[in-house]
PDB file of N, CA and C in Angstrom:
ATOM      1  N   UNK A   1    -118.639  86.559 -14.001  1.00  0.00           N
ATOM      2  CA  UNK A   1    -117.673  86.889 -15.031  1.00  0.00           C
ATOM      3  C   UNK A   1    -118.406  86.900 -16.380  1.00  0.00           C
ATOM      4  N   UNK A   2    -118.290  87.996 -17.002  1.00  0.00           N
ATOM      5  CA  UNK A   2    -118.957  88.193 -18.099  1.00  0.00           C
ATOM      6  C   UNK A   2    -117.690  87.734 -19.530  1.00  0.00           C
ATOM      7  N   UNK A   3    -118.086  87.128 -20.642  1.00  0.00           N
ATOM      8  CA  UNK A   3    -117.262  86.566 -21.790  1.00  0.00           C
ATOM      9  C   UNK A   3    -117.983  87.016 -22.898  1.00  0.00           C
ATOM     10  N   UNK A   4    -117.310  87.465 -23.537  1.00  0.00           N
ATOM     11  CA  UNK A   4    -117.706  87.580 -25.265  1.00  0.00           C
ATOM     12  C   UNK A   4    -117.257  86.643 -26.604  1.00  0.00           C
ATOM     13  N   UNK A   5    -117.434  85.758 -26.635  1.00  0.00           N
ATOM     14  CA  UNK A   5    -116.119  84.727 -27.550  1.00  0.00           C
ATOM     15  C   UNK A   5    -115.278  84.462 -26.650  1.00  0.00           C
ATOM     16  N   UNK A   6    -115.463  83.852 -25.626  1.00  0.00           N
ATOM     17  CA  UNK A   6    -114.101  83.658 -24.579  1.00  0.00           C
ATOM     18  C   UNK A   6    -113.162  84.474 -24.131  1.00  0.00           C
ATOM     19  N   UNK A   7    -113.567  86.202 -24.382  1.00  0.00           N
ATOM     20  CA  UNK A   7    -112.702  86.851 -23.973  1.00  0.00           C
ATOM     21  C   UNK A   7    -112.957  87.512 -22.740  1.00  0.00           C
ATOM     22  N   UNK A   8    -112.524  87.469 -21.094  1.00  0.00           N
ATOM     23  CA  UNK A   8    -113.204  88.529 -20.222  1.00  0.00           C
ATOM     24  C   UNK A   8    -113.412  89.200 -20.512  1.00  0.00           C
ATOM     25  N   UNK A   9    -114.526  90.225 -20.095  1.00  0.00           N
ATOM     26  CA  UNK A   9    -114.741  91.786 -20.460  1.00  0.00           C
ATOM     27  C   UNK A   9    -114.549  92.030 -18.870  1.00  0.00           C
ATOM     28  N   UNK A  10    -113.252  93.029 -18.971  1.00  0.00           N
ATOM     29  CA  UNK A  10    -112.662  93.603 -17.831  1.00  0.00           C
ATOM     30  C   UNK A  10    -113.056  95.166 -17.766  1.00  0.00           C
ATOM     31  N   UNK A  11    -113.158  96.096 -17.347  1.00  0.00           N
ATOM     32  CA  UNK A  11    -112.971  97.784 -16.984  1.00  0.00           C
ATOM     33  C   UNK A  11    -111.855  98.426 -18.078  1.00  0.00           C
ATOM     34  N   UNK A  12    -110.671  97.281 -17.758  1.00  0.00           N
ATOM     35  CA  UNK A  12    -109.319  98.224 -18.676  1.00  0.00           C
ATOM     36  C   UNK A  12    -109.668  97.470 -19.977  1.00  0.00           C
ATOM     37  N   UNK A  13    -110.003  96.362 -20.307  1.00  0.00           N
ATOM     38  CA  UNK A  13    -110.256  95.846 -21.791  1.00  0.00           C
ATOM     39  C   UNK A  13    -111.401  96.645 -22.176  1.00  0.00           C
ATOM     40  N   UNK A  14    -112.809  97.392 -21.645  1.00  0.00           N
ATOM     41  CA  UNK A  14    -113.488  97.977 -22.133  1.00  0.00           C
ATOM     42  C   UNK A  14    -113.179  99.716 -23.069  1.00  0.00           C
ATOM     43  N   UNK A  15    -112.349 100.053 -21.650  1.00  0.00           N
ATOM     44  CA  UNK A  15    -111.794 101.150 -22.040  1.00  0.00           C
ATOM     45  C   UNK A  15    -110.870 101.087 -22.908  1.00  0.00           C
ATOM     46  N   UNK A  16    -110.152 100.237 -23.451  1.00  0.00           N
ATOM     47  CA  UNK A  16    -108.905 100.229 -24.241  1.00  0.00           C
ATOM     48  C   UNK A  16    -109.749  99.859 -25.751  1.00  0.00           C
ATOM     49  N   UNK A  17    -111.149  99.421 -25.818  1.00  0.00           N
ATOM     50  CA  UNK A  17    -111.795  98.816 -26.894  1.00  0.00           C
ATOM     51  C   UNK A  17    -112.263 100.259 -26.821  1.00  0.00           C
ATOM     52  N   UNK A  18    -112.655 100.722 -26.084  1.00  0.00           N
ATOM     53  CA  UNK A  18    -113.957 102.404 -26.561  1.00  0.00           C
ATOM     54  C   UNK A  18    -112.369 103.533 -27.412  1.00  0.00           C
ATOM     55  N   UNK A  19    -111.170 103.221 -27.114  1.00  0.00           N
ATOM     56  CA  UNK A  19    -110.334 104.338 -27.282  1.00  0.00           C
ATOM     57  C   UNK A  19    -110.500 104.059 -28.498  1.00  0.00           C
ATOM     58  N   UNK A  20    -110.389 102.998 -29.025  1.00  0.00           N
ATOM     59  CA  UNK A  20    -109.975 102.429 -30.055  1.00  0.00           C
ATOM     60  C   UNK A  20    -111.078 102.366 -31.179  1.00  0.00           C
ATOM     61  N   UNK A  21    -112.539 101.859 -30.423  1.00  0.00           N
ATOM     62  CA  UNK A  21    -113.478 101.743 -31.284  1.00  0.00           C
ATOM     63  C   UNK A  21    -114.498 102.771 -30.916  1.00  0.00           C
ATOM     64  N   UNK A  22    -114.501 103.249 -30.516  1.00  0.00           N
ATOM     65  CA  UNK A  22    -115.484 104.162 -29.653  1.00  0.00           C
ATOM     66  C   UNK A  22    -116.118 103.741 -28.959  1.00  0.00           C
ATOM     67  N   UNK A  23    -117.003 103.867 -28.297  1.00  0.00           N
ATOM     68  CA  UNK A  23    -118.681 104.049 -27.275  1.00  0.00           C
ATOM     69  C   UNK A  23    -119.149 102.973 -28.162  1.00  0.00           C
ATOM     70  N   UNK A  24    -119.807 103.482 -29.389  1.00  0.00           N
ATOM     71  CA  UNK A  24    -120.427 102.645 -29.970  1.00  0.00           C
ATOM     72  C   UNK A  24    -120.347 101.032 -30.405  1.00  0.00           C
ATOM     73  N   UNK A  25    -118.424 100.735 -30.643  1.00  0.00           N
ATOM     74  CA  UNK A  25    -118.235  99.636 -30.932  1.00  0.00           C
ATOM     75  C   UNK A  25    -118.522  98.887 -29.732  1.00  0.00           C
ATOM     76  N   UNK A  26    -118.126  99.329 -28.641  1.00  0.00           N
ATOM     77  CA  UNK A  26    -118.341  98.361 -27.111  1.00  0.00           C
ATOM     78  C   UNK A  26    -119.611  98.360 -27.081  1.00  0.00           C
ATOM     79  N   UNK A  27    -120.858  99.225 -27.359  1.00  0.00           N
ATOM     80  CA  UNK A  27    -121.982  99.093 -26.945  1.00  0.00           C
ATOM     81  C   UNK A  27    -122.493  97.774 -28.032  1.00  0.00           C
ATOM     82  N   UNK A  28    -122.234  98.063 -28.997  1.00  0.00           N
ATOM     83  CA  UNK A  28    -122.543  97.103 -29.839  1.00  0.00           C
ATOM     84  C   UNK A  28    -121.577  95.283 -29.826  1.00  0.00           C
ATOM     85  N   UNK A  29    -121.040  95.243 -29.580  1.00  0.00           N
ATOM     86  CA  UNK A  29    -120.301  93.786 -28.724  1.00  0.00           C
ATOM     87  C   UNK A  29    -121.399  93.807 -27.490  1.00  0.00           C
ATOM     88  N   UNK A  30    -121.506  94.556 -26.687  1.00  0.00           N
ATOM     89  CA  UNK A  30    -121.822  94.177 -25.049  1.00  0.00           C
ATOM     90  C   UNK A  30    -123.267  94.051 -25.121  1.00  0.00           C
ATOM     91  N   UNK A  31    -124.017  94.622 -26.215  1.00  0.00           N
ATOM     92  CA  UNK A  31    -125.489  94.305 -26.380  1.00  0.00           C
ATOM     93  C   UNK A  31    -126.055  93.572 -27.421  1.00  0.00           C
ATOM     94  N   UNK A  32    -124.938  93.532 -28.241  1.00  0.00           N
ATOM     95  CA  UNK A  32    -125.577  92.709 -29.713  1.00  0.00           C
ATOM     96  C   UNK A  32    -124.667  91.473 -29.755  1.00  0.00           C
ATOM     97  N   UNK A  33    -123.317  91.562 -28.949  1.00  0.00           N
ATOM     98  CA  UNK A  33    -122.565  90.847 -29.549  1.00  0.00           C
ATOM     99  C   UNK A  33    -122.119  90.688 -31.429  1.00  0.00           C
ATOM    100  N   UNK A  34    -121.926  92.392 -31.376  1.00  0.00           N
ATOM    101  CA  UNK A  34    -121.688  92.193 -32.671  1.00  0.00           C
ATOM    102  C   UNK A  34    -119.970  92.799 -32.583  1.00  0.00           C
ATOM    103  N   UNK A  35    -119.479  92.260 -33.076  1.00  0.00           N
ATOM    104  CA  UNK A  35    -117.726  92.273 -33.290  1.00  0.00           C
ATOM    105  C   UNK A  35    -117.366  93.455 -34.554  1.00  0.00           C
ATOM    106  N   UNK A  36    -117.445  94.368 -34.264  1.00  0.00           N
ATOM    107  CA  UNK A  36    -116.410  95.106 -35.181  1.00  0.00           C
ATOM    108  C   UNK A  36    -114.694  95.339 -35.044  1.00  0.00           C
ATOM    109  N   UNK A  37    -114.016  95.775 -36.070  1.00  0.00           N
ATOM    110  CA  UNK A  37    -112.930  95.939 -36.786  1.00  0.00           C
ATOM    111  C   UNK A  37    -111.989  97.026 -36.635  1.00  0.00           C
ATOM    112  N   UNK A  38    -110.742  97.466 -36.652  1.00  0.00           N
ATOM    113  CA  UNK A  38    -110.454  98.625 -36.803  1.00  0.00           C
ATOM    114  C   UNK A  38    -109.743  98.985 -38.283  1.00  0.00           C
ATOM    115  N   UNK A  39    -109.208  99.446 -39.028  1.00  0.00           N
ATOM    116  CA  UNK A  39    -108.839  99.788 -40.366  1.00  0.00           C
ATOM    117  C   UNK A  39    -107.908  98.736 -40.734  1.00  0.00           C
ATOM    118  N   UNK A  40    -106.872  98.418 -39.385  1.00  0.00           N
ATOM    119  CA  UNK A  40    -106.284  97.352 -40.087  1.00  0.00           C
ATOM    120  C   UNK A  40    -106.914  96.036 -39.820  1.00  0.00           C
ATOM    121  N   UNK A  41    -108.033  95.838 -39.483  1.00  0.00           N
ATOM    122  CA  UNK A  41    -108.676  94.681 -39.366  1.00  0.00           C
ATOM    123  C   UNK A  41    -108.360  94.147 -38.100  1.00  0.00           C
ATOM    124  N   UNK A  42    -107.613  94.573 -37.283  1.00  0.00           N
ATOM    125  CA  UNK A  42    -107.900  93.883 -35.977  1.00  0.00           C
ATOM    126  C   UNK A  42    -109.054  94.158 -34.945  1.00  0.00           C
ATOM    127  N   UNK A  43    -109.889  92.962 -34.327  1.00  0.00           N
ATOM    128  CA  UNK A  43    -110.879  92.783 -33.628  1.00  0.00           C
ATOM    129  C   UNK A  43    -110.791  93.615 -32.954  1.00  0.00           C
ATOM    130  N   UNK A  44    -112.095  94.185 -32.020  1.00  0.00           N
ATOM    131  CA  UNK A  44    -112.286  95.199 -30.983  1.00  0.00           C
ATOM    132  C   UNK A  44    -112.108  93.808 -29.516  1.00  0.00           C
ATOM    133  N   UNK A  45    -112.558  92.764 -30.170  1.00  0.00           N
ATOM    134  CA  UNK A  45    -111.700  91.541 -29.171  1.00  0.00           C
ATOM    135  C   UNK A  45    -110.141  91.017 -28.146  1.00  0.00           C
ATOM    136  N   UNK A  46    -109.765  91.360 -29.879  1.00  0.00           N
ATOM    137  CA  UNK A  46    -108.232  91.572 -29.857  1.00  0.00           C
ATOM    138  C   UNK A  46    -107.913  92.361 -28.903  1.00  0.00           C
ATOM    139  N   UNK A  47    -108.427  93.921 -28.702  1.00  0.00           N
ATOM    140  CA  UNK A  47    -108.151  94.700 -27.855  1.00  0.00           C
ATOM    141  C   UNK A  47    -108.553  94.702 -26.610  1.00  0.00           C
ATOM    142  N   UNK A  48    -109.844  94.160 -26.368  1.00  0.00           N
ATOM    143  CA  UNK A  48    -110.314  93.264 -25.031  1.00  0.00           C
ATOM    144  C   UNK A  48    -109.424  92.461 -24.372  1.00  0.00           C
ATOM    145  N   UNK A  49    -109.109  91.748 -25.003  1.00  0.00           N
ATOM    146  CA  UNK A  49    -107.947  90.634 -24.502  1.00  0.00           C
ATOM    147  C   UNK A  49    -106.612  91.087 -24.321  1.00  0.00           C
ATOM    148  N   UNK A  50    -106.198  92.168 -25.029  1.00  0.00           N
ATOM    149  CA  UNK A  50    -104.956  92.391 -24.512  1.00  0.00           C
ATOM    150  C   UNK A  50    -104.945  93.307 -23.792  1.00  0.00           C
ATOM    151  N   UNK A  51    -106.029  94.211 -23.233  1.00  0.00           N
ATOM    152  CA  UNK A  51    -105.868  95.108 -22.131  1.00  0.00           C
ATOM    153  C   UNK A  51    -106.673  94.692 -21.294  1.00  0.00           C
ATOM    154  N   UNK A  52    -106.728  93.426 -21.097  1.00  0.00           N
ATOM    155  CA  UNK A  52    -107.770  92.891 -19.574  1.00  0.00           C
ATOM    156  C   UNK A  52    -107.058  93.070 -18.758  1.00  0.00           C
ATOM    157  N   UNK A  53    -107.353  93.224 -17.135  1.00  0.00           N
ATOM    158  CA  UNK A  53    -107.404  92.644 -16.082  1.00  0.00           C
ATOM    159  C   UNK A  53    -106.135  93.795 -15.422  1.00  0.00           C
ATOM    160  N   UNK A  54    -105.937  95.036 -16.204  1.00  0.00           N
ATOM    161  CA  UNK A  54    -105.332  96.356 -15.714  1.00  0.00           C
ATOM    162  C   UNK A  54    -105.872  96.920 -14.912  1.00  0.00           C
ATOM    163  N   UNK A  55    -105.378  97.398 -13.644  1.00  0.00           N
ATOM    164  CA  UNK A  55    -106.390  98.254 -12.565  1.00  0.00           C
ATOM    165  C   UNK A  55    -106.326  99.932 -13.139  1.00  0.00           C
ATOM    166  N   UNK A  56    -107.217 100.167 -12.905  1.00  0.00           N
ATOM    167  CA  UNK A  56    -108.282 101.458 -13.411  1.00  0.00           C
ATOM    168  C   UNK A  56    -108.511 101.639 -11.859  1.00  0.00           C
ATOM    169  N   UNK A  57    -108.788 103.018 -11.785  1.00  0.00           N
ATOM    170  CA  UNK A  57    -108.979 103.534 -10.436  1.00  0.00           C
ATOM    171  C   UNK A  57    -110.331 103.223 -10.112  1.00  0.00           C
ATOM    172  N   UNK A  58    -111.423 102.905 -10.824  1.00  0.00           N
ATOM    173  CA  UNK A  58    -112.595 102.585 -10.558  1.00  0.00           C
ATOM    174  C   UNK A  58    -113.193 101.185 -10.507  1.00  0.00           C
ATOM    175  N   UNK A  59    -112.165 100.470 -10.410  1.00  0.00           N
ATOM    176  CA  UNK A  59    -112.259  98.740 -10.039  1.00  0.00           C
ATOM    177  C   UNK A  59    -112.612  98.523  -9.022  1.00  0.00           C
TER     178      UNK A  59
END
């Protein structure tokens, strides 16, 4: 089980962070662990965590 700040990184929390932040924001959490933002300031975390553990056809 992989964690970023205590959050799973799931398939549907990844994808729901790339819609949101793009490619780049997930690449940058999943390799730098660096946390970016969206305009209204909520975490690309935030969005990790609330779309974990959704089945995706490729689970």
């Amino acid at each position: 089980m992989v964690q970023r700040e205590g959050v799973v990184v799931t398939a549907s929390g990844i994808l729901a962070a790339a819609h949101l932040r793009g490619e780049g924001g997930v690449a940058k959490l999943l390799l730098n662990n660096q946390v970016s933002q969206d305009e209204n300031g909520t975490s690309i975390l935030a969005y990790m965590r609330e779309f974990a553990g959704y089945q995706v056809p490729f689970n």
